[in-house]
PDB file of N, CA and C in Angstrom:
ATOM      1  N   UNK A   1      11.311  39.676  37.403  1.00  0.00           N
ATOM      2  CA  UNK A   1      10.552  39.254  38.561  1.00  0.00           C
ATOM      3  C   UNK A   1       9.328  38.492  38.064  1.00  0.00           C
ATOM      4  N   UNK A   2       8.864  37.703  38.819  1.00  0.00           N
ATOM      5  CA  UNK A   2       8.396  36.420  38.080  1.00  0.00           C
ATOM      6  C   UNK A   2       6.628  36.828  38.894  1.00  0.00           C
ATOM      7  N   UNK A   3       5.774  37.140  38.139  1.00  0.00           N
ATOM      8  CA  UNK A   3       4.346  36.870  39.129  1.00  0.00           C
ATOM      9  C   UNK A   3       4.003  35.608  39.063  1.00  0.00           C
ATOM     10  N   UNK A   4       2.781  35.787  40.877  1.00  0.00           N
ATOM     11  CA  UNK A   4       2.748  34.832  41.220  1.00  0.00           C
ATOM     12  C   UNK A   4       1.108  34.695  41.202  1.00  0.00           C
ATOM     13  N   UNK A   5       0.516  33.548  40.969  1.00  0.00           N
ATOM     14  CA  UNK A   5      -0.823  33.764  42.077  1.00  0.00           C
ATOM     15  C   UNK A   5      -1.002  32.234  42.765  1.00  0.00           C
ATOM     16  N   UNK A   6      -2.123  32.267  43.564  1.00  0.00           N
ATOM     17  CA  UNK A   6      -2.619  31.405  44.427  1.00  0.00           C
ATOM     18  C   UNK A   6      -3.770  31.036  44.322  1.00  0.00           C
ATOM     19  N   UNK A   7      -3.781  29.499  43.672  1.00  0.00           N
ATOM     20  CA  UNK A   7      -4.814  29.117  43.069  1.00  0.00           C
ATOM     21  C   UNK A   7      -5.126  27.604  43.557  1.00  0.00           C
ATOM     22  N   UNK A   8      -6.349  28.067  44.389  1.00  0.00           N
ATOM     23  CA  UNK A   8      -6.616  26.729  45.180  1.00  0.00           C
ATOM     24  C   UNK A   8      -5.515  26.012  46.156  1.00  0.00           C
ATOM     25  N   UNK A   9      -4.914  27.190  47.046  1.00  0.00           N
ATOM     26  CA  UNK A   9      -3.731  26.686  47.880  1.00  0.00           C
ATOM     27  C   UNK A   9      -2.699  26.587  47.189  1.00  0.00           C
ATOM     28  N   UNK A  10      -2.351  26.605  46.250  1.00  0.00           N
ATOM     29  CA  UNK A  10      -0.823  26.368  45.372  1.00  0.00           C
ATOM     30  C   UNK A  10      -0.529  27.308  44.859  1.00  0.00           C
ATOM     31  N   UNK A  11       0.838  27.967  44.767  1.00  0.00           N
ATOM     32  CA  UNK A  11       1.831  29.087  44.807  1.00  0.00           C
ATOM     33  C   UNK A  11       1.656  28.366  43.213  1.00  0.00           C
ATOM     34  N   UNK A  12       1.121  29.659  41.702  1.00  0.00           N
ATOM     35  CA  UNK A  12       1.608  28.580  40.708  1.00  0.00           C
ATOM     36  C   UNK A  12       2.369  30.369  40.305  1.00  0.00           C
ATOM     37  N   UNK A  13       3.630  29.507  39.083  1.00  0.00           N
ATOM     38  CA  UNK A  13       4.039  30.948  38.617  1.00  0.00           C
ATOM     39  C   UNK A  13       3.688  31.031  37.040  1.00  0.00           C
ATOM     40  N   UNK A  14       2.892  32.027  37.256  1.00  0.00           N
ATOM     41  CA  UNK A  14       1.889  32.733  35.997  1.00  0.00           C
ATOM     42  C   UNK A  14       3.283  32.695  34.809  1.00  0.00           C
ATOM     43  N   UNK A  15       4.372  33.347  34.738  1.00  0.00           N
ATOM     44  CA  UNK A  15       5.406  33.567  33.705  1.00  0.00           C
ATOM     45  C   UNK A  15       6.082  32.367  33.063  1.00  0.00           C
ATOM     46  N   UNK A  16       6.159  31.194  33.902  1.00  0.00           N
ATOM     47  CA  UNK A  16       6.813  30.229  33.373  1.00  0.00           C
ATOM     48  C   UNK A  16       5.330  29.269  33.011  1.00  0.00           C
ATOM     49  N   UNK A  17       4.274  29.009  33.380  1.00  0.00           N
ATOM     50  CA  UNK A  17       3.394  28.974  32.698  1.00  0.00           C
ATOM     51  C   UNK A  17       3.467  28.958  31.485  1.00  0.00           C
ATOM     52  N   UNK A  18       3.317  30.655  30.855  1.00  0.00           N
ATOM     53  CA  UNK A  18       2.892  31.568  29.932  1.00  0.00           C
ATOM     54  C   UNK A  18       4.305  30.746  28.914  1.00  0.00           C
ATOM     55  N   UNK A  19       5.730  31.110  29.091  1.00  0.00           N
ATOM     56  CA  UNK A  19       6.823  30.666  28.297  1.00  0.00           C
ATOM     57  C   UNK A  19       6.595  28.952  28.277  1.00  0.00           C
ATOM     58  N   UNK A  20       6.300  28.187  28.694  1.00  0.00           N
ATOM     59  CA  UNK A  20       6.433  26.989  28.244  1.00  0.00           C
ATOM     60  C   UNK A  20       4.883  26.201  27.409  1.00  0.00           C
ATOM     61  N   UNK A  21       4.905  27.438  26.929  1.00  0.00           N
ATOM     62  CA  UNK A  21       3.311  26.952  25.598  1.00  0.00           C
ATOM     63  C   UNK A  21       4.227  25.396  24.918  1.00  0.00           C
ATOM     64  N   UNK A  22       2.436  24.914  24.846  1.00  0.00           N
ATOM     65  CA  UNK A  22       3.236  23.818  24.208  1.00  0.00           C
ATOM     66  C   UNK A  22       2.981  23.706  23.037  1.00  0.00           C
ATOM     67  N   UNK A  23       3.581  22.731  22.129  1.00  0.00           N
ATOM     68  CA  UNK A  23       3.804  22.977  20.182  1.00  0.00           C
ATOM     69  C   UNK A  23       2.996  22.461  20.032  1.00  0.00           C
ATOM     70  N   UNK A  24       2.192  22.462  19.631  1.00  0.00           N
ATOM     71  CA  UNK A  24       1.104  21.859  18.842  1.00  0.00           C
ATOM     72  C   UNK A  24       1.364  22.034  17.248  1.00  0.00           C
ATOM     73  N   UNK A  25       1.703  20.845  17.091  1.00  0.00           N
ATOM     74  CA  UNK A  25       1.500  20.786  14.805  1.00  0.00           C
ATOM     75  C   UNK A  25       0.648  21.451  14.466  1.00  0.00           C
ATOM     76  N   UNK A  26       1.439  22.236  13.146  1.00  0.00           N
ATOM     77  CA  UNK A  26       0.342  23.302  12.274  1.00  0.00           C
ATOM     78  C   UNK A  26      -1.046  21.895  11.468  1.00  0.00           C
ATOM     79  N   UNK A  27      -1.759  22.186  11.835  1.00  0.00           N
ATOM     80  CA  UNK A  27      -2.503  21.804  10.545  1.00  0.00           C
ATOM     81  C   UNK A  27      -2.110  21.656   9.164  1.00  0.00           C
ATOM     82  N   UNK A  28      -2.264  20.517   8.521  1.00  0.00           N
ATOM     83  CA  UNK A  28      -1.597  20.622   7.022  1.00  0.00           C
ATOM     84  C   UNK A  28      -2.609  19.938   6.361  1.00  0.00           C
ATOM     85  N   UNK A  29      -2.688  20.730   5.405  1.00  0.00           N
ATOM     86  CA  UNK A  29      -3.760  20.259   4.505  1.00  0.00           C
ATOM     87  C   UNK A  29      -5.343  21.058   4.831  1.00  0.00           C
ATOM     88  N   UNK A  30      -6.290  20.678   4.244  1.00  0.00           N
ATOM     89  CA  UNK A  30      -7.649  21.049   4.437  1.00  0.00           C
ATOM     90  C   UNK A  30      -8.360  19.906   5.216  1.00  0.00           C
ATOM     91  N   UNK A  31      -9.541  20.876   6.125  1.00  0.00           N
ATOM     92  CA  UNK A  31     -10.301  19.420   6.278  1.00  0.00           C
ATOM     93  C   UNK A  31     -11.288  18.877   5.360  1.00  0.00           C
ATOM     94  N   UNK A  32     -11.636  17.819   4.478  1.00  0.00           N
ATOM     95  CA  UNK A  32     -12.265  16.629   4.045  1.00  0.00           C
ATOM     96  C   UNK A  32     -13.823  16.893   3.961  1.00  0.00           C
ATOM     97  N   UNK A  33     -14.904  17.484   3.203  1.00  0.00           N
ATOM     98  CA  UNK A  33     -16.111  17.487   3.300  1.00  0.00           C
ATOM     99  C   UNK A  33     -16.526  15.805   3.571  1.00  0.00           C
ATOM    100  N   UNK A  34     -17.597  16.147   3.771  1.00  0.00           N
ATOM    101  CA  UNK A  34     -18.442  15.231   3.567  1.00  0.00           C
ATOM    102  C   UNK A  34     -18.932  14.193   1.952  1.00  0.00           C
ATOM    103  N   UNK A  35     -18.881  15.526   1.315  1.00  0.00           N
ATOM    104  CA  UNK A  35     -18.272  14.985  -0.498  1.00  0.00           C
ATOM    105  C   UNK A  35     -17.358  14.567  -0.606  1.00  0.00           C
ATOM    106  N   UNK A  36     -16.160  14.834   0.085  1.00  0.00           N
ATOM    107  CA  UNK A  36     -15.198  14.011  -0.184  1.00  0.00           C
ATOM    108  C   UNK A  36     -14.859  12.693   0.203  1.00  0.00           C
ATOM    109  N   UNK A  37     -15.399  12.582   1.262  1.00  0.00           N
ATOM    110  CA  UNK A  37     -15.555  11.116   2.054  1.00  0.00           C
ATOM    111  C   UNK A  37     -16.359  10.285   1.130  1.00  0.00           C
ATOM    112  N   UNK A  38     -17.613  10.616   0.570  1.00  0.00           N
ATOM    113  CA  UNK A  38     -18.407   9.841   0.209  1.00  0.00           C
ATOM    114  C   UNK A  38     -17.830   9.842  -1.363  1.00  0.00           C
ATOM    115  N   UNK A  39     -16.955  10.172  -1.886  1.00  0.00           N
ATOM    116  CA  UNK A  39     -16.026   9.969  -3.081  1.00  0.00           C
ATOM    117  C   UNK A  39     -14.951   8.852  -2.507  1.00  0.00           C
ATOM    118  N   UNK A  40     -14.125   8.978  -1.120  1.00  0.00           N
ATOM    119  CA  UNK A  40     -13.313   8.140  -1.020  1.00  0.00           C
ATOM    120  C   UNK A  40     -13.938   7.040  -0.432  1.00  0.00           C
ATOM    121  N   UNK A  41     -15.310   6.631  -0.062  1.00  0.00           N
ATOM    122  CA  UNK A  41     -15.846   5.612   0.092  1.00  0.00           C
ATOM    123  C   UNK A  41     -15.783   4.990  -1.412  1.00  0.00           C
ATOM    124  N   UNK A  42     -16.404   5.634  -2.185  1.00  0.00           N
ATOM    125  CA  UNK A  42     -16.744   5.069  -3.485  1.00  0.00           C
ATOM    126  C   UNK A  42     -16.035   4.394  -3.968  1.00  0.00           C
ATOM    127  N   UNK A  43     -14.643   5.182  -3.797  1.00  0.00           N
ATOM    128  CA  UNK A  43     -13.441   4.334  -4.715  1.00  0.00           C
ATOM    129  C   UNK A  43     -13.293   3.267  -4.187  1.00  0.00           C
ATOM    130  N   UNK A  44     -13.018   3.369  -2.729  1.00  0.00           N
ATOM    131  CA  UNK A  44     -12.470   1.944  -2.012  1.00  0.00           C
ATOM    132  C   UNK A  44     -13.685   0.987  -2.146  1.00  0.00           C
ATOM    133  N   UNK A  45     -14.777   1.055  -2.924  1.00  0.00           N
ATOM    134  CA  UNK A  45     -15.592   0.163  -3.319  1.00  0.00           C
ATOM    135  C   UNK A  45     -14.970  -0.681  -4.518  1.00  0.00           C
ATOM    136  N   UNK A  46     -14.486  -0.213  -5.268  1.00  0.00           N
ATOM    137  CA  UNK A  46     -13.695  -0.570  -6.477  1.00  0.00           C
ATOM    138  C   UNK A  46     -12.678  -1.874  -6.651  1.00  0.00           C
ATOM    139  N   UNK A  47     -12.665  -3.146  -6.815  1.00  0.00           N
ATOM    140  CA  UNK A  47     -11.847  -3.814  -6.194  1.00  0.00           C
ATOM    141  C   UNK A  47     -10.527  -3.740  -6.922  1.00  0.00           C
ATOM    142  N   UNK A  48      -9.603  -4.034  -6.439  1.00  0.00           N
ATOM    143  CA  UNK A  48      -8.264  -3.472  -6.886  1.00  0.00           C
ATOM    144  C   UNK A  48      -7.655  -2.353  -6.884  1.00  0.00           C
ATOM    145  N   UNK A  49      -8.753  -1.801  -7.383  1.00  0.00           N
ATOM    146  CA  UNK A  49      -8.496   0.127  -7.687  1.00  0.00           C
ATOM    147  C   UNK A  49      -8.464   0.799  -5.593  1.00  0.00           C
ATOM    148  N   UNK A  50      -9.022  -0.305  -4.959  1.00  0.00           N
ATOM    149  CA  UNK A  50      -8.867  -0.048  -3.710  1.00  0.00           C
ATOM    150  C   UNK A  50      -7.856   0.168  -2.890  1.00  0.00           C
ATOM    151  N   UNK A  51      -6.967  -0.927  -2.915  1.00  0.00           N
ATOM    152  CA  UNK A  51      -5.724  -1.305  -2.514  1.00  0.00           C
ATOM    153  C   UNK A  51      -4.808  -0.449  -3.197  1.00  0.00           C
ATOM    154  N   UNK A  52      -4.875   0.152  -4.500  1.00  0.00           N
ATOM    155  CA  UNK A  52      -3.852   0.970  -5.039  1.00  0.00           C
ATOM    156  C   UNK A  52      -3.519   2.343  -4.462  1.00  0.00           C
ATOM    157  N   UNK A  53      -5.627   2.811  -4.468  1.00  0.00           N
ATOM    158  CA  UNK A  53      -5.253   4.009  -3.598  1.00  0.00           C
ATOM    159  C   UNK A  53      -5.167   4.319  -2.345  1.00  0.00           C
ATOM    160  N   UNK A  54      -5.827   3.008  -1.658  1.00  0.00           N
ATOM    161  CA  UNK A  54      -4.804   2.558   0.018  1.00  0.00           C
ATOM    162  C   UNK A  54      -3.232   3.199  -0.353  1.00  0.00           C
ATOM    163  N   UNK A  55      -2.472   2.577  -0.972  1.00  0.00           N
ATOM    164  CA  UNK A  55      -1.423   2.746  -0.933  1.00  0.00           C
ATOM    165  C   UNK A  55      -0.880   3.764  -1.449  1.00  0.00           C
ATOM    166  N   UNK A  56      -1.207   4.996  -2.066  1.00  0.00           N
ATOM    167  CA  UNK A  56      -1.414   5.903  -2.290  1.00  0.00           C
ATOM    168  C   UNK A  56      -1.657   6.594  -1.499  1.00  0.00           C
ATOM    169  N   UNK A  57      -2.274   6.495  -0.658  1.00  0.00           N
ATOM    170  CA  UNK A  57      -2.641   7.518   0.681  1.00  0.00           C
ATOM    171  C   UNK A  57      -2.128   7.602   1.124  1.00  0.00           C
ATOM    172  N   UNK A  58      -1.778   6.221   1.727  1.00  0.00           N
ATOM    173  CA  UNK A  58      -1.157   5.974   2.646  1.00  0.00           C
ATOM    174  C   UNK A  58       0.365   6.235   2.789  1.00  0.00           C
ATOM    175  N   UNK A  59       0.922   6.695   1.577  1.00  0.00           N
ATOM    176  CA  UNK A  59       2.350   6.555   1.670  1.00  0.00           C
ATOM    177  C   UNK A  59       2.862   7.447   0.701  1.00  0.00           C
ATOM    178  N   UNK A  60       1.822   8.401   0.120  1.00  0.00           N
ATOM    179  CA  UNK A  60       2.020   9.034  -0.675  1.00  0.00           C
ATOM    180  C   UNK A  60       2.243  10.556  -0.234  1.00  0.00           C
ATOM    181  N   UNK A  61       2.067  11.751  -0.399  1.00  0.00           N
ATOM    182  CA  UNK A  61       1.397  13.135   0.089  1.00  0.00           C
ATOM    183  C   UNK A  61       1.081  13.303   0.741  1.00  0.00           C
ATOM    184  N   UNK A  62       1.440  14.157   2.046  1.00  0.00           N
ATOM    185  CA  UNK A  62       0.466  13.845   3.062  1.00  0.00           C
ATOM    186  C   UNK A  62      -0.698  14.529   2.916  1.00  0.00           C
ATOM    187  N   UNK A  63      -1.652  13.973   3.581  1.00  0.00           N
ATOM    188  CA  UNK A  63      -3.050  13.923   3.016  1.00  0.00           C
ATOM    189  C   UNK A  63      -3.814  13.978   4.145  1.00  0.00           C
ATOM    190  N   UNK A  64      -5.099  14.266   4.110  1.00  0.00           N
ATOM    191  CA  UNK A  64      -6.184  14.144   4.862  1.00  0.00           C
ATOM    192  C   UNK A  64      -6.523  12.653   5.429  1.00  0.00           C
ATOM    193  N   UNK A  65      -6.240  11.881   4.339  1.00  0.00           N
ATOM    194  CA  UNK A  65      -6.556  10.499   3.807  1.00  0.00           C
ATOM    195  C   UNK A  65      -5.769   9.436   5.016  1.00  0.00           C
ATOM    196  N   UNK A  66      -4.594  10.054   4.888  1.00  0.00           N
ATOM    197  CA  UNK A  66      -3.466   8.974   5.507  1.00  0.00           C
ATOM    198  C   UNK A  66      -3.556   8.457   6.591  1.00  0.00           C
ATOM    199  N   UNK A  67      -4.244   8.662   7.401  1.00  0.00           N
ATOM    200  CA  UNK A  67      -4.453   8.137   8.610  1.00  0.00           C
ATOM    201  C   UNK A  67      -5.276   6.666   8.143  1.00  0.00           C
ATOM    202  N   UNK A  68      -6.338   7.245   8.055  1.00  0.00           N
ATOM    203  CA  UNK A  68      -7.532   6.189   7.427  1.00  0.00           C
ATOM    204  C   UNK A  68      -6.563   5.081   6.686  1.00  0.00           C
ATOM    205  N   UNK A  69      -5.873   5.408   5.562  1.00  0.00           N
ATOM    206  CA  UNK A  69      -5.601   4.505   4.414  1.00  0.00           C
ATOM    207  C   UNK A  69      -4.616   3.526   5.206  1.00  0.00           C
ATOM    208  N   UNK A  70      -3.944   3.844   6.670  1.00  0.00           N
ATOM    209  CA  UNK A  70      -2.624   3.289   7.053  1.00  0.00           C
ATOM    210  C   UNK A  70      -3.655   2.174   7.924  1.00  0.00           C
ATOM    211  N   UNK A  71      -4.501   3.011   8.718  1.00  0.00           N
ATOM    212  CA  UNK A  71      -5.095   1.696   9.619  1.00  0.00           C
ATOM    213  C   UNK A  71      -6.081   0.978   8.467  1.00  0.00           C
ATOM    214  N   UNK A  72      -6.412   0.962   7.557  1.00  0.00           N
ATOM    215  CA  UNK A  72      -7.256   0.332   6.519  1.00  0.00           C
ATOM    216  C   UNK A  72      -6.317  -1.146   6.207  1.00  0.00           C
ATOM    217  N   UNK A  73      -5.058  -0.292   5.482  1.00  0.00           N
ATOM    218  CA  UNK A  73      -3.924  -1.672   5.302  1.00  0.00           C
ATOM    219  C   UNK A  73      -3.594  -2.231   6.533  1.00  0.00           C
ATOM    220  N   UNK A  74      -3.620  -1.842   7.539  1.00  0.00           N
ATOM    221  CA  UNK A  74      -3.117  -2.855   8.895  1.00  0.00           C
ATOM    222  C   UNK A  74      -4.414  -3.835   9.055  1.00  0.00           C
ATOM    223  N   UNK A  75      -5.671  -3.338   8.944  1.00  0.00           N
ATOM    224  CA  UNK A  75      -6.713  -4.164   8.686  1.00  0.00           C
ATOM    225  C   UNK A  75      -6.523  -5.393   8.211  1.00  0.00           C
ATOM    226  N   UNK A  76      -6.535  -4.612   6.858  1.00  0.00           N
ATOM    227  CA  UNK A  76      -6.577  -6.039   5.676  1.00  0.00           C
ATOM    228  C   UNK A  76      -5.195  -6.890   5.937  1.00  0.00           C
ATOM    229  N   UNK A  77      -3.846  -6.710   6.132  1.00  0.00           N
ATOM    230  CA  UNK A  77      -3.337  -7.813   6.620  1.00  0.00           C
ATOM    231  C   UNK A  77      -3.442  -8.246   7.808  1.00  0.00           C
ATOM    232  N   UNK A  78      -4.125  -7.483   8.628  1.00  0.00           N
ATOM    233  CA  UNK A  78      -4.313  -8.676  10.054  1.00  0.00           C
ATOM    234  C   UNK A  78      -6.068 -10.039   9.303  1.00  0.00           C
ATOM    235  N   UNK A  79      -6.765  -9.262   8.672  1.00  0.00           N
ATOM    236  CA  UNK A  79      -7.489  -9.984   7.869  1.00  0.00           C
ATOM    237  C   UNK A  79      -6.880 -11.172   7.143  1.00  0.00           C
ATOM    238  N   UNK A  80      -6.092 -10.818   6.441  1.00  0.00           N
ATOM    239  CA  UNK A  80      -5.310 -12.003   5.494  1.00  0.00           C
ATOM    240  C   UNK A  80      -4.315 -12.631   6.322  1.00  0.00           C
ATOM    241  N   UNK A  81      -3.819 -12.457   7.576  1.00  0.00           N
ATOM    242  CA  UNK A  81      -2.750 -13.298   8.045  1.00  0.00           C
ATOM    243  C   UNK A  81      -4.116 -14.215   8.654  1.00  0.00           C
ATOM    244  N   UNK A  82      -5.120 -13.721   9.358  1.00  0.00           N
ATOM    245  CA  UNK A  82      -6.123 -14.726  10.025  1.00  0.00           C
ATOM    246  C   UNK A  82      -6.499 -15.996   9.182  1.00  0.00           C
ATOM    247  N   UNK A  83      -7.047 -15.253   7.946  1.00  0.00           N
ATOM    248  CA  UNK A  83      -7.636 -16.130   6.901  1.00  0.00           C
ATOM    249  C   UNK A  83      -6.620 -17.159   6.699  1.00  0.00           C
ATOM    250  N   UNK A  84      -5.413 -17.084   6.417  1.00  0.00           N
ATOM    251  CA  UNK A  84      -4.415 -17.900   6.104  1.00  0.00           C
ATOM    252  C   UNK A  84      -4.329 -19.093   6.772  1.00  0.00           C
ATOM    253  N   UNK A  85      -4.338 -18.384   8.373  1.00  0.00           N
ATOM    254  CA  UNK A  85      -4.159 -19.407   9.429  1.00  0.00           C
ATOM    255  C   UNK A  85      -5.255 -20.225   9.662  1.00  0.00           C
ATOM    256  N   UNK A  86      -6.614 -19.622   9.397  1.00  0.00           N
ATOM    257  CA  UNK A  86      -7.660 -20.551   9.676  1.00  0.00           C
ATOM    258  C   UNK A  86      -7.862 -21.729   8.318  1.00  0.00           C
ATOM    259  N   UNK A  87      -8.055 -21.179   6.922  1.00  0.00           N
ATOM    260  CA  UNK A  87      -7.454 -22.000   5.935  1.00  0.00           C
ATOM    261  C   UNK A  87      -6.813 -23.358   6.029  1.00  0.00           C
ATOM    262  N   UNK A  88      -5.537 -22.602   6.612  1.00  0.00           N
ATOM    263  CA  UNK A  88      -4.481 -23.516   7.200  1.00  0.00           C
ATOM    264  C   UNK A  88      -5.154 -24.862   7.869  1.00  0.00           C
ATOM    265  N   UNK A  89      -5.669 -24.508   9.157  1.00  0.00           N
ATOM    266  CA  UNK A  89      -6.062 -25.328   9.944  1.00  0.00           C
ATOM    267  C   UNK A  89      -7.586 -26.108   9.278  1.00  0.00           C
ATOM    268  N   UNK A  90      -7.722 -25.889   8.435  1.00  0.00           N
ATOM    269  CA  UNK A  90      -9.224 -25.961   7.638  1.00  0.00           C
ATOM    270  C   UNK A  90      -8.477 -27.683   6.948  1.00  0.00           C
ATOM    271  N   UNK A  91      -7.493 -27.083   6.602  1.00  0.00           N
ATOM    272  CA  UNK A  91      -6.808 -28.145   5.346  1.00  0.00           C
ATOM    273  C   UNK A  91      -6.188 -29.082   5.876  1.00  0.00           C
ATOM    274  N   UNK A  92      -5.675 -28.744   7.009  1.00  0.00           N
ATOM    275  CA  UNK A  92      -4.710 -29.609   7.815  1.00  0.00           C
ATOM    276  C   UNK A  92      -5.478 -30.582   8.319  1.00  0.00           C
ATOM    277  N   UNK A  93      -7.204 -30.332   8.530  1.00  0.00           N
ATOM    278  CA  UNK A  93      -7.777 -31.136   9.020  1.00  0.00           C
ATOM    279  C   UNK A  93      -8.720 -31.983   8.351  1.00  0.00           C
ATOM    280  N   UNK A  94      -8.408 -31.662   7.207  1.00  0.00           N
ATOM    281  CA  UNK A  94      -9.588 -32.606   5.869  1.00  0.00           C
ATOM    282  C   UNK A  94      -8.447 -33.283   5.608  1.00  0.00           C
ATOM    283  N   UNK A  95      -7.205 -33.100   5.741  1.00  0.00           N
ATOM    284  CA  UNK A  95      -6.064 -34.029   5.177  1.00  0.00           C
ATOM    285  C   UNK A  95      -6.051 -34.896   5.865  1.00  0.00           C
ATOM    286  N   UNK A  96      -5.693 -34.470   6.840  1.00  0.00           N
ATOM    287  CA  UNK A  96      -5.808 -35.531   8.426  1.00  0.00           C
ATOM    288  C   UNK A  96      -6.357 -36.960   8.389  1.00  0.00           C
ATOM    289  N   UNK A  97      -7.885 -36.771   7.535  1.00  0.00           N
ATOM    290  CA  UNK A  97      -8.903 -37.363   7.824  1.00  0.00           C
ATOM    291  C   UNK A  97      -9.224 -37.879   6.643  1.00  0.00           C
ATOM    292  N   UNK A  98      -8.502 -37.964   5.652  1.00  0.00           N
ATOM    293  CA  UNK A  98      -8.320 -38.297   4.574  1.00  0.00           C
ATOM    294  C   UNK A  98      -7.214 -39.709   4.734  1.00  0.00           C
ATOM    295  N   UNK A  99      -5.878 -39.861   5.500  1.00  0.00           N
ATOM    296  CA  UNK A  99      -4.626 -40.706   5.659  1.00  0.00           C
ATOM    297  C   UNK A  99      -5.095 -41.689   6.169  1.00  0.00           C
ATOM    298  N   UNK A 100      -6.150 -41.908   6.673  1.00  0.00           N
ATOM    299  CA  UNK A 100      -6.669 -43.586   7.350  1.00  0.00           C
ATOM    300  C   UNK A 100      -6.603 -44.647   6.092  1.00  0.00           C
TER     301      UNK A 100
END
Protein backbone atom coordinates (compact mmCIF):
# COMPACT_ATOMS: atom_id res chain seq x y z
CA UNK A 1 0.00 0.00 0.00
CA UNK A 2 1.47 3.02 -1.29
CA UNK A 3 1.35 6.43 1.17
CA UNK A 4 0.08 9.35 0.21
CA UNK A 5 0.30 13.06 1.12
CA UNK A 6 -1.11 16.38 -0.02
CA UNK A 7 1.11 18.90 -0.80
CA UNK A 8 -0.06 22.17 -1.96
CA UNK A 9 -3.31 20.62 -3.57
CA UNK A 10 -1.55 17.65 -5.28
CA UNK A 11 -2.12 13.97 -4.33
CA UNK A 12 1.94 13.20 -4.53
CA UNK A 13 2.95 9.43 -3.71
CA UNK A 14 5.65 9.55 -0.99
CA UNK A 15 6.86 5.59 -2.04
CA UNK A 16 7.43 5.97 -5.61
CA UNK A 17 9.11 9.19 -4.89
CA UNK A 18 11.41 7.52 -2.33
CA UNK A 19 12.20 4.26 -5.10
CA UNK A 20 12.99 6.36 -8.04
CA UNK A 21 16.26 8.17 -6.37
CA UNK A 22 18.16 9.36 -8.97
CA UNK A 23 22.02 8.12 -9.86
CA UNK A 24 24.14 10.49 -9.38
CA UNK A 25 28.09 9.51 -10.38
CA UNK A 26 30.34 8.48 -7.56
CA UNK A 27 32.93 11.04 -7.31
CA UNK A 28 36.29 9.85 -8.69
CA UNK A 29 39.27 11.06 -7.80
CA UNK A 30 40.12 13.85 -5.11
CA UNK A 31 39.27 17.36 -5.17
CA UNK A 32 42.36 19.69 -6.47
CA UNK A 33 43.83 22.20 -3.72
CA UNK A 34 44.52 25.30 -4.44
CA UNK A 35 48.41 24.09 -4.62
CA UNK A 36 47.56 22.14 -7.06
CA UNK A 37 46.01 24.50 -9.41
CA UNK A 38 48.67 26.93 -8.96
CA UNK A 39 51.23 23.95 -10.00
CA UNK A 40 48.94 23.22 -13.03
CA UNK A 41 48.92 26.86 -13.90
CA UNK A 42 52.65 26.82 -13.80
CA UNK A 43 53.17 24.10 -16.11
CA UNK A 44 50.78 25.27 -18.73
CA UNK A 45 53.08 28.32 -18.59
CA UNK A 46 55.78 26.20 -20.11
CA UNK A 47 55.64 26.35 -23.85
CA UNK A 48 55.40 23.04 -25.40
CA UNK A 49 55.58 21.23 -22.18
CA UNK A 50 51.90 22.79 -22.25
CA UNK A 51 50.24 21.18 -25.00
CA UNK A 52 51.81 17.78 -23.95
CA UNK A 53 50.23 17.87 -20.67
CA UNK A 54 46.92 19.27 -22.25
CA UNK A 55 47.00 16.13 -23.82
CA UNK A 56 47.74 14.17 -21.09
CA UNK A 57 44.90 15.26 -19.16
CA UNK A 58 42.95 15.38 -21.30
CA UNK A 59 42.95 11.93 -22.60
CA UNK A 60 44.83 10.30 -20.24
CA UNK A 61 43.52 9.02 -16.44
CA UNK A 62 40.78 10.31 -15.44
CA UNK A 63 41.64 13.14 -13.54
CA UNK A 64 40.58 16.15 -11.78
CA UNK A 65 42.32 17.93 -14.67
CA UNK A 66 40.23 16.64 -17.62
CA UNK A 67 37.65 18.77 -17.91
CA UNK A 68 39.85 21.91 -17.94
CA UNK A 69 42.57 20.26 -20.30
CA UNK A 70 39.55 19.19 -22.96
CA UNK A 71 37.97 22.75 -23.11
CA UNK A 72 41.68 24.28 -23.06
CA UNK A 73 42.41 22.17 -26.47
CA UNK A 74 38.99 23.14 -28.00
CA UNK A 75 40.27 26.68 -27.24
CA UNK A 76 43.45 26.60 -28.83
CA UNK A 77 42.09 25.09 -32.05
CA UNK A 78 39.19 27.32 -32.38
CA UNK A 79 42.26 29.92 -31.79
CA UNK A 80 44.37 28.43 -34.57
CA UNK A 81 41.56 27.71 -37.08
CA UNK A 82 40.71 31.76 -36.61
CA UNK A 83 44.30 32.77 -36.93
CA UNK A 84 44.61 30.76 -40.09
CA UNK A 85 41.64 32.26 -41.61
CA UNK A 86 42.44 35.77 -40.77
CA UNK A 87 46.22 35.21 -42.01
CA UNK A 88 44.57 33.89 -44.88
CA UNK A 89 42.64 36.88 -45.69
CA UNK A 90 45.70 39.11 -44.52
CA UNK A 91 47.71 37.52 -47.57
CA UNK A 92 45.11 37.24 -49.99
CA UNK A 93 44.95 40.86 -49.73
CA UNK A 94 48.65 42.14 -49.95
CA UNK A 95 48.73 39.74 -52.98
CA UNK A 96 45.83 41.22 -54.49
CA UNK A 97 47.46 44.48 -54.43
CA UNK A 98 50.59 43.51 -55.43
CA UNK A 99 49.10 41.97 -59.44
CA UNK A 100 48.48 45.56 -60.89
Amino acid sequence: MSRESRKGGILVDLEKDQDQGYNTPEKKGIDMTVGDWLITMLILIIPIVNIVMLFIWGFGNPDSRRNYARASLIWMAIGIVLMLIFYGAVFAFIFSLNSY
